[in-house]
N, C-alpha and C. Protein backbone atom coordinates (compact mmCIF):
# COMPACT_ATOMS: atom_id res chain seq x y z
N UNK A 1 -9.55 34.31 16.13
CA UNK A 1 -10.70 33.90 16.90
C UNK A 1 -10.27 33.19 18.19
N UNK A 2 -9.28 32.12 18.33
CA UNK A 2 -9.06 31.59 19.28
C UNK A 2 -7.38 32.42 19.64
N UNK A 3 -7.47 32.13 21.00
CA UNK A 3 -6.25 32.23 21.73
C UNK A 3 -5.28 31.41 21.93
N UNK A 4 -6.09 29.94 22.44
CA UNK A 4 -5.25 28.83 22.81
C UNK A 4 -6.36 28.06 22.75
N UNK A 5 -5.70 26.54 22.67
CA UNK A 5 -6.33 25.81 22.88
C UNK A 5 -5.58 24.65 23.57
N UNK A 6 -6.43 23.73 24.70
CA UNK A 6 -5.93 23.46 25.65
C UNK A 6 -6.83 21.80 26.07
N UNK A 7 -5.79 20.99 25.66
CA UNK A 7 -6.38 19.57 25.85
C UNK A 7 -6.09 18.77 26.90
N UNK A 8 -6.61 17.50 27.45
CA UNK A 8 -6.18 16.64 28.65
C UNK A 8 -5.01 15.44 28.62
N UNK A 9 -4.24 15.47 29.42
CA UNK A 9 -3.06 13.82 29.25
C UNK A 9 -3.68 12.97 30.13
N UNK A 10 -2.86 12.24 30.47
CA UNK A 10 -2.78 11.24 31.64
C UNK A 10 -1.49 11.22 32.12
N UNK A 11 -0.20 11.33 30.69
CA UNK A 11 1.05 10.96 31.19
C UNK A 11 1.67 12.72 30.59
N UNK A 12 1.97 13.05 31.42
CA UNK A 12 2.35 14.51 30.62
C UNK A 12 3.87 14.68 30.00
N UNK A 13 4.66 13.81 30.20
CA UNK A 13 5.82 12.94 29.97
C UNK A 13 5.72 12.37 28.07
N UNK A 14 4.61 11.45 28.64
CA UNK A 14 4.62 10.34 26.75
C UNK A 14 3.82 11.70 26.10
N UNK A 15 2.83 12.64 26.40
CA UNK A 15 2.34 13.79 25.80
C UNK A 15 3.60 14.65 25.12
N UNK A 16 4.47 15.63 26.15
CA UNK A 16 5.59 16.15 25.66
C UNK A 16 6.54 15.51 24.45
N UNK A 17 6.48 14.54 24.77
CA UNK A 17 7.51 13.67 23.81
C UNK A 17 7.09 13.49 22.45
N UNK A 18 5.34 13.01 22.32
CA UNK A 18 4.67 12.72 21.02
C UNK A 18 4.56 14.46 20.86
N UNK A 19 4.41 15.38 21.41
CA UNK A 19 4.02 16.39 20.17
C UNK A 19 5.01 17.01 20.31
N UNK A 20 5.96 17.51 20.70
CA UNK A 20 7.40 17.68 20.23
C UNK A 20 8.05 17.67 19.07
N UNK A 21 8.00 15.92 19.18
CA UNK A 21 8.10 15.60 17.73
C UNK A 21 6.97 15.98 16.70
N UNK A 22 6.15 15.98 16.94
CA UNK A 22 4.58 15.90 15.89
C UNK A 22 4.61 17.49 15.55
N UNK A 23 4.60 18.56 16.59
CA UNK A 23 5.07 19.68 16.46
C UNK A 23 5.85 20.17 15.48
N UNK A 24 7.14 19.55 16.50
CA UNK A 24 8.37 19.98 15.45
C UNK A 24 8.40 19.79 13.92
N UNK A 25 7.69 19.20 13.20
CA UNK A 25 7.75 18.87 12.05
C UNK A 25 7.17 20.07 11.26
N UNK A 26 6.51 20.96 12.52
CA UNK A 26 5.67 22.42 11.36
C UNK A 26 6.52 23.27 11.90
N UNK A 27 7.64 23.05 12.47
CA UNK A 27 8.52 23.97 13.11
C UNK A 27 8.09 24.79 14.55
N UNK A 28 7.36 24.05 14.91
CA UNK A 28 7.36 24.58 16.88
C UNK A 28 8.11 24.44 17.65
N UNK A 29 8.87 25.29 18.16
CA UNK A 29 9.79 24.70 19.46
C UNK A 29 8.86 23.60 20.21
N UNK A 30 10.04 22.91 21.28
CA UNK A 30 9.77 22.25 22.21
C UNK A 30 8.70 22.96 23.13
N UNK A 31 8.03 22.27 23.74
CA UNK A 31 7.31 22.85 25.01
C UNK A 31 7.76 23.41 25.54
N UNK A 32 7.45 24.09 26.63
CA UNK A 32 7.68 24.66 27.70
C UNK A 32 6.82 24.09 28.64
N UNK A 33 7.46 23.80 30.24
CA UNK A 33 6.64 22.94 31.10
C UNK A 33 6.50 24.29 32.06
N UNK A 34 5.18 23.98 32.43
CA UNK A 34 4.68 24.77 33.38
C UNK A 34 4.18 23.83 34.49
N UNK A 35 4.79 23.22 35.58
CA UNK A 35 4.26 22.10 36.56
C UNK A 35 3.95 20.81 35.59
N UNK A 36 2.36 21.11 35.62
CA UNK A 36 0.54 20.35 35.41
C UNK A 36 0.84 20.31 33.89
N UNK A 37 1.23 21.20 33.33
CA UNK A 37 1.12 21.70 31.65
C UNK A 37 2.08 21.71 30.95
N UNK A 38 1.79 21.82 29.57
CA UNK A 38 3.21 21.84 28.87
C UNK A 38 2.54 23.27 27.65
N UNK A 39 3.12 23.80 27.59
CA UNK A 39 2.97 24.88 26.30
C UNK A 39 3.29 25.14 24.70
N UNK A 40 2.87 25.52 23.79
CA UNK A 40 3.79 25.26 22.44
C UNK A 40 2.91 26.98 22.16
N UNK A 41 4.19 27.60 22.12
CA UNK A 41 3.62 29.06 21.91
C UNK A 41 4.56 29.33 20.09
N UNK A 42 3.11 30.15 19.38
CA UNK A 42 3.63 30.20 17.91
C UNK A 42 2.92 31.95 18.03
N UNK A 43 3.54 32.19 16.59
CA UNK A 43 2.89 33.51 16.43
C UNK A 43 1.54 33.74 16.41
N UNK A 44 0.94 32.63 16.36
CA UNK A 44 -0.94 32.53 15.85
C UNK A 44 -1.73 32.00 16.87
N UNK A 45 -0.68 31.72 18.11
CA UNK A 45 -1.61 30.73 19.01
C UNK A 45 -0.98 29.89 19.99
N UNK A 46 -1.72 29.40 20.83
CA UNK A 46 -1.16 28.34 21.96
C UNK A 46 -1.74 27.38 22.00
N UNK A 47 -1.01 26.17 22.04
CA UNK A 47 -1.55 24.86 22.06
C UNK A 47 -0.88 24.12 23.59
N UNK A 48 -1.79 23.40 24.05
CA UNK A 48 -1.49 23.23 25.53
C UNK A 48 -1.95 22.10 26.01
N UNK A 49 -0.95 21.30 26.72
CA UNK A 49 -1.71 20.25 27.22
C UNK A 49 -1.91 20.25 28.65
N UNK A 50 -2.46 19.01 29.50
CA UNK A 50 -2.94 19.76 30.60
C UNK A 50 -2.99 18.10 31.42
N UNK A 51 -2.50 17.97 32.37
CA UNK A 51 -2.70 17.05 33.49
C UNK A 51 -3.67 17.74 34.09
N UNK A 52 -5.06 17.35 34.14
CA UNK A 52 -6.54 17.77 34.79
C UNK A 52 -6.40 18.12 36.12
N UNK A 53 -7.14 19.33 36.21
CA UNK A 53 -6.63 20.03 37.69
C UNK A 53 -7.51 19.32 38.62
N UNK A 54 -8.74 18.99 37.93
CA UNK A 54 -9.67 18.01 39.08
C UNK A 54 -9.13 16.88 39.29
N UNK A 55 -7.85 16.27 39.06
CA UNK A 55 -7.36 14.60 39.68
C UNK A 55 -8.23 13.61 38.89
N UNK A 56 -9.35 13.70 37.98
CA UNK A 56 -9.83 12.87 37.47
C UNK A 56 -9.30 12.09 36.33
N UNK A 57 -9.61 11.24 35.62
CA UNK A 57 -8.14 10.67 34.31
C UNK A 57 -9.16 11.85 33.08
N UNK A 58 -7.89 12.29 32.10
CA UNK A 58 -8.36 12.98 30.97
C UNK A 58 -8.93 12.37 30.35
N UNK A 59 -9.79 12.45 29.28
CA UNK A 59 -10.68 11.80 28.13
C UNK A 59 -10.71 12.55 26.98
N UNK A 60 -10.52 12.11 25.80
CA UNK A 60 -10.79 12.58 24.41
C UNK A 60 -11.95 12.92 24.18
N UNK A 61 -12.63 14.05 23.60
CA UNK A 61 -13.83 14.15 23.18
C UNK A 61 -14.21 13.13 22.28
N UNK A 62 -15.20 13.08 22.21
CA UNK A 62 -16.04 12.34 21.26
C UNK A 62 -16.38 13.30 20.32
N UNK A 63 -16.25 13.19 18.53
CA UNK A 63 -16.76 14.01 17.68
C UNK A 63 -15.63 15.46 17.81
N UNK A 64 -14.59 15.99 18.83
CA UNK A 64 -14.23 17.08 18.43
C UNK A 64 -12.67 16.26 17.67
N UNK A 65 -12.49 17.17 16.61
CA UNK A 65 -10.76 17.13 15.71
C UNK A 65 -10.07 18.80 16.08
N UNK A 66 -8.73 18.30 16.28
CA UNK A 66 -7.82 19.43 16.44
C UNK A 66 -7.13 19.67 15.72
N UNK A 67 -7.31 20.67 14.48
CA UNK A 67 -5.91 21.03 12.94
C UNK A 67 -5.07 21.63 13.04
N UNK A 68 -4.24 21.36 12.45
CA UNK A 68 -2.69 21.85 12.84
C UNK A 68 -2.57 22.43 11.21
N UNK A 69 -2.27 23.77 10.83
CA UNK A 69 -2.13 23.95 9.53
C UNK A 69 -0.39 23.84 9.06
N UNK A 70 -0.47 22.92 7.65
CA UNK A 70 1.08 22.67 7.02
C UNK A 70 0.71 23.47 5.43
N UNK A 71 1.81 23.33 5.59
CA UNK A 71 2.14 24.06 4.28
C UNK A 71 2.54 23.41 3.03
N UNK A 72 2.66 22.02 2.86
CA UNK A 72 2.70 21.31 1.77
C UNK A 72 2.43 19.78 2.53
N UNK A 73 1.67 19.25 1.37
CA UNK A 73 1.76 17.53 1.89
C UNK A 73 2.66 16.57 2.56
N UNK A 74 3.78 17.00 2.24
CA UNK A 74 5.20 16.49 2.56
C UNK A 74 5.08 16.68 3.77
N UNK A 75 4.67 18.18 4.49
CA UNK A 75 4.80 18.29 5.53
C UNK A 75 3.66 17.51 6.62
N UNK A 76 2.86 17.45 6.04
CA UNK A 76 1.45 16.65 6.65
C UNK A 76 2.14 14.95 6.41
N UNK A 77 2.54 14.96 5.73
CA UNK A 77 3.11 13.43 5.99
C UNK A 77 4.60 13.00 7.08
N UNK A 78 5.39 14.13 7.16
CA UNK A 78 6.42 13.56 8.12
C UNK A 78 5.55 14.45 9.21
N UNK A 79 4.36 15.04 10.10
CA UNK A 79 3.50 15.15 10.76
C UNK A 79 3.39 13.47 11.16
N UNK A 80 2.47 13.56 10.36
CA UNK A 80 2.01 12.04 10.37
C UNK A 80 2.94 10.69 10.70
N UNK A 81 4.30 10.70 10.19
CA UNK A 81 5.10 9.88 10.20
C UNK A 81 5.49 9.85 11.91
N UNK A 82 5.58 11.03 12.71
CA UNK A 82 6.47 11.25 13.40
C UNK A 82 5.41 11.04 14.69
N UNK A 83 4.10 11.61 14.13
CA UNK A 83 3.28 10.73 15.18
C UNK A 83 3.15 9.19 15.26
N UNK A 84 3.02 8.58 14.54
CA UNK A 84 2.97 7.25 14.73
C UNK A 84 4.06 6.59 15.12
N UNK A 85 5.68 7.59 14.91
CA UNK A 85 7.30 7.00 15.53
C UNK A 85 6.72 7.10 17.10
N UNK A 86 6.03 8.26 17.49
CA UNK A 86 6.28 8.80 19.08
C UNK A 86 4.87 8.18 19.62
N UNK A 87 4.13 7.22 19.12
CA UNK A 87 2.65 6.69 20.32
C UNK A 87 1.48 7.39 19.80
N UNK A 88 1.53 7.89 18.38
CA UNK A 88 0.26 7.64 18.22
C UNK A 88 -0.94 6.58 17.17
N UNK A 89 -1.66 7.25 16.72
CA UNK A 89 -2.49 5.81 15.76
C UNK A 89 -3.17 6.19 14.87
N UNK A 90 -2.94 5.72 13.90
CA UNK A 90 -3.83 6.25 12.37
C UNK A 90 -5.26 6.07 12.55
N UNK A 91 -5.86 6.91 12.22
CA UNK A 91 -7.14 6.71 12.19
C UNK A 91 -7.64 7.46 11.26
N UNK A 92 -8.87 7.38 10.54
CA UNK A 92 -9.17 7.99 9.12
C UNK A 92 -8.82 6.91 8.48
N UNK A 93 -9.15 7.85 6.46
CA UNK A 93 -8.20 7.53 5.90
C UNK A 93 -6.58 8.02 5.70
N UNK A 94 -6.11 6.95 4.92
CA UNK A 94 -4.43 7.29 5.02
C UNK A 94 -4.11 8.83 4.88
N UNK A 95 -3.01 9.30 4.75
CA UNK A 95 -2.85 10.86 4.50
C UNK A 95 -3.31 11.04 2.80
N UNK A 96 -3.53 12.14 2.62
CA UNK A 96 -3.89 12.62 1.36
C UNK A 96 -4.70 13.44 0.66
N UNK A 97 -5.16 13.57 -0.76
CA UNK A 97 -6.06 14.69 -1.07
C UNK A 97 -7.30 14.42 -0.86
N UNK A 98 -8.36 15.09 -0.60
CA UNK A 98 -9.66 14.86 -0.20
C UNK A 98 -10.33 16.47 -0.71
N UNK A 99 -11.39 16.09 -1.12
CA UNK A 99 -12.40 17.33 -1.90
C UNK A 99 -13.89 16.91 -0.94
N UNK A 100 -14.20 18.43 -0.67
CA UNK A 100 -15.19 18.32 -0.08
C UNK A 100 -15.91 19.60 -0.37
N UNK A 101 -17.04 19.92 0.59
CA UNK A 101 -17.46 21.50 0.63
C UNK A 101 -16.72 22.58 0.68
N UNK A 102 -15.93 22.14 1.56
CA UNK A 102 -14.89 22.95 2.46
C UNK A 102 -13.30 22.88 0.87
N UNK A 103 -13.32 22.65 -0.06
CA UNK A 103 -12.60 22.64 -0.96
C UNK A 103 -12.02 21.22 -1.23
N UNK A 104 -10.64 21.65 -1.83
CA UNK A 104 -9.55 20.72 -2.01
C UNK A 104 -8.76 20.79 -1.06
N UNK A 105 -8.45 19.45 -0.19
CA UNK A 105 -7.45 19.50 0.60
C UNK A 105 -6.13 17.92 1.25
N UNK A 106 -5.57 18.32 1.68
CA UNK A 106 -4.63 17.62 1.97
C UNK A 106 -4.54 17.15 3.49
N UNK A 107 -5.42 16.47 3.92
CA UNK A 107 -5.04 15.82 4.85
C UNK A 107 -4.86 14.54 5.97
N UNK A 108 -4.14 14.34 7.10
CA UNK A 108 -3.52 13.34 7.50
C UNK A 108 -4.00 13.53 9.18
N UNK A 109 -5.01 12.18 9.15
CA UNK A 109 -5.42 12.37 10.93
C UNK A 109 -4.47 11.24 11.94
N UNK A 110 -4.43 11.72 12.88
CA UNK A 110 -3.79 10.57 14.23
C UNK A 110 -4.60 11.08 15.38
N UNK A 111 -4.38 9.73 16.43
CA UNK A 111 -4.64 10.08 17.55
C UNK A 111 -3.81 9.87 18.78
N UNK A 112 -3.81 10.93 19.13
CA UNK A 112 -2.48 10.62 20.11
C UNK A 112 -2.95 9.90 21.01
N UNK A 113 -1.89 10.03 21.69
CA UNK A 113 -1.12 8.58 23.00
C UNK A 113 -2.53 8.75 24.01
N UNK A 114 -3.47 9.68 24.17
CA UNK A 114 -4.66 9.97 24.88
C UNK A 114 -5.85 9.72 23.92
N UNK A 115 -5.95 9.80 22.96
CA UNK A 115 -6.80 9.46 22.20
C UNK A 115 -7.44 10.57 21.61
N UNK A 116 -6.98 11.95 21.89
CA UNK A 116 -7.43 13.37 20.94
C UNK A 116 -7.19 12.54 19.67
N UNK A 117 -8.46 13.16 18.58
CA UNK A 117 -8.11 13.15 17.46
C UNK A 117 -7.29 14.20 16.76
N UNK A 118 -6.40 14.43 15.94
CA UNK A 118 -6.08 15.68 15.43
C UNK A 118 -5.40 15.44 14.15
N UNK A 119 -5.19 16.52 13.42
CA UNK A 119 -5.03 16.25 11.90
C UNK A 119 -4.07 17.51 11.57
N UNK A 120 -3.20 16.99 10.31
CA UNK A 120 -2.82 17.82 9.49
C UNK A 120 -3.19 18.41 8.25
N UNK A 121 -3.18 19.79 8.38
CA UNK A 121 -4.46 19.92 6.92
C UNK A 121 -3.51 21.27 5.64
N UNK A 122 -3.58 20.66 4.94
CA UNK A 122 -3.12 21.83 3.76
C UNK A 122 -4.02 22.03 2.84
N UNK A 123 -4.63 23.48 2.60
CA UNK A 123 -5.36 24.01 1.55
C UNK A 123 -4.94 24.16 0.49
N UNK A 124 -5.93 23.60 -0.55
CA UNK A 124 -5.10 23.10 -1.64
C UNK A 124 -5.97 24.50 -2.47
N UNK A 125 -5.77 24.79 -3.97
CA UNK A 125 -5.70 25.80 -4.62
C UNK A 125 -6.85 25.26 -5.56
């Protein structure tokens, strides 16, 4: 359904650095810098950040979350770990199982160094 998806910094520097690491933990290469942008290209998709082409400062939505799919808890937790080493901030509850409509699942929210919310999520069985 989606192609990419493509969020705002302020510092595109402390951005690269926190999801790198936060990345790397589901196995994404490093970025790739394009000027303004930085890239994280996977077989399923592009994730992108973006120094705002209008000069205005970026802002976090209000109400939107961005999921990153892992493949075991472990992995949603050194996610999690590695955001909070590189500038970001727990928010939610702690990492863990959670049952809802949407099933059984496993997951772990932060907000990065800009204040996107985003999460690690594993579907549980």
């Amino acid at each position: 359904m989606f192609s990419h998806i493509m969020i705002g910094t302020n510092n595109l520097e402390k951005a690269k650095t926190f999801y790198d690491a936060v990345l790397g933990t589901l196995g994404v290469p490093e970025a790739r810098i394009d000027g303004h942008r930085i890239f994280y290209f996977t077989p399923t998709g592009v994730f992108s950040v973006s120094l705002p082409i209008d000069g205005k400062p970026a802002t976090a939505p209000n109400g939107g979350t961005i999921g990153f799919a892992c493949t075991s808890g472990e992995q949603a937790d050194a996610w999690h770990a590695a955001g909070l080493a590189h500038g970001g901030t727990a928010c939610e509850d702690p990492p863990g199982i959670r049952e809802g409509a949407s099933g059984k699942l496993y997951l772990a929210y932060l907000r990065d160094p800009d204040g996107n919310k985003i999460c690690a999520l594993q579907r549980l069985a």
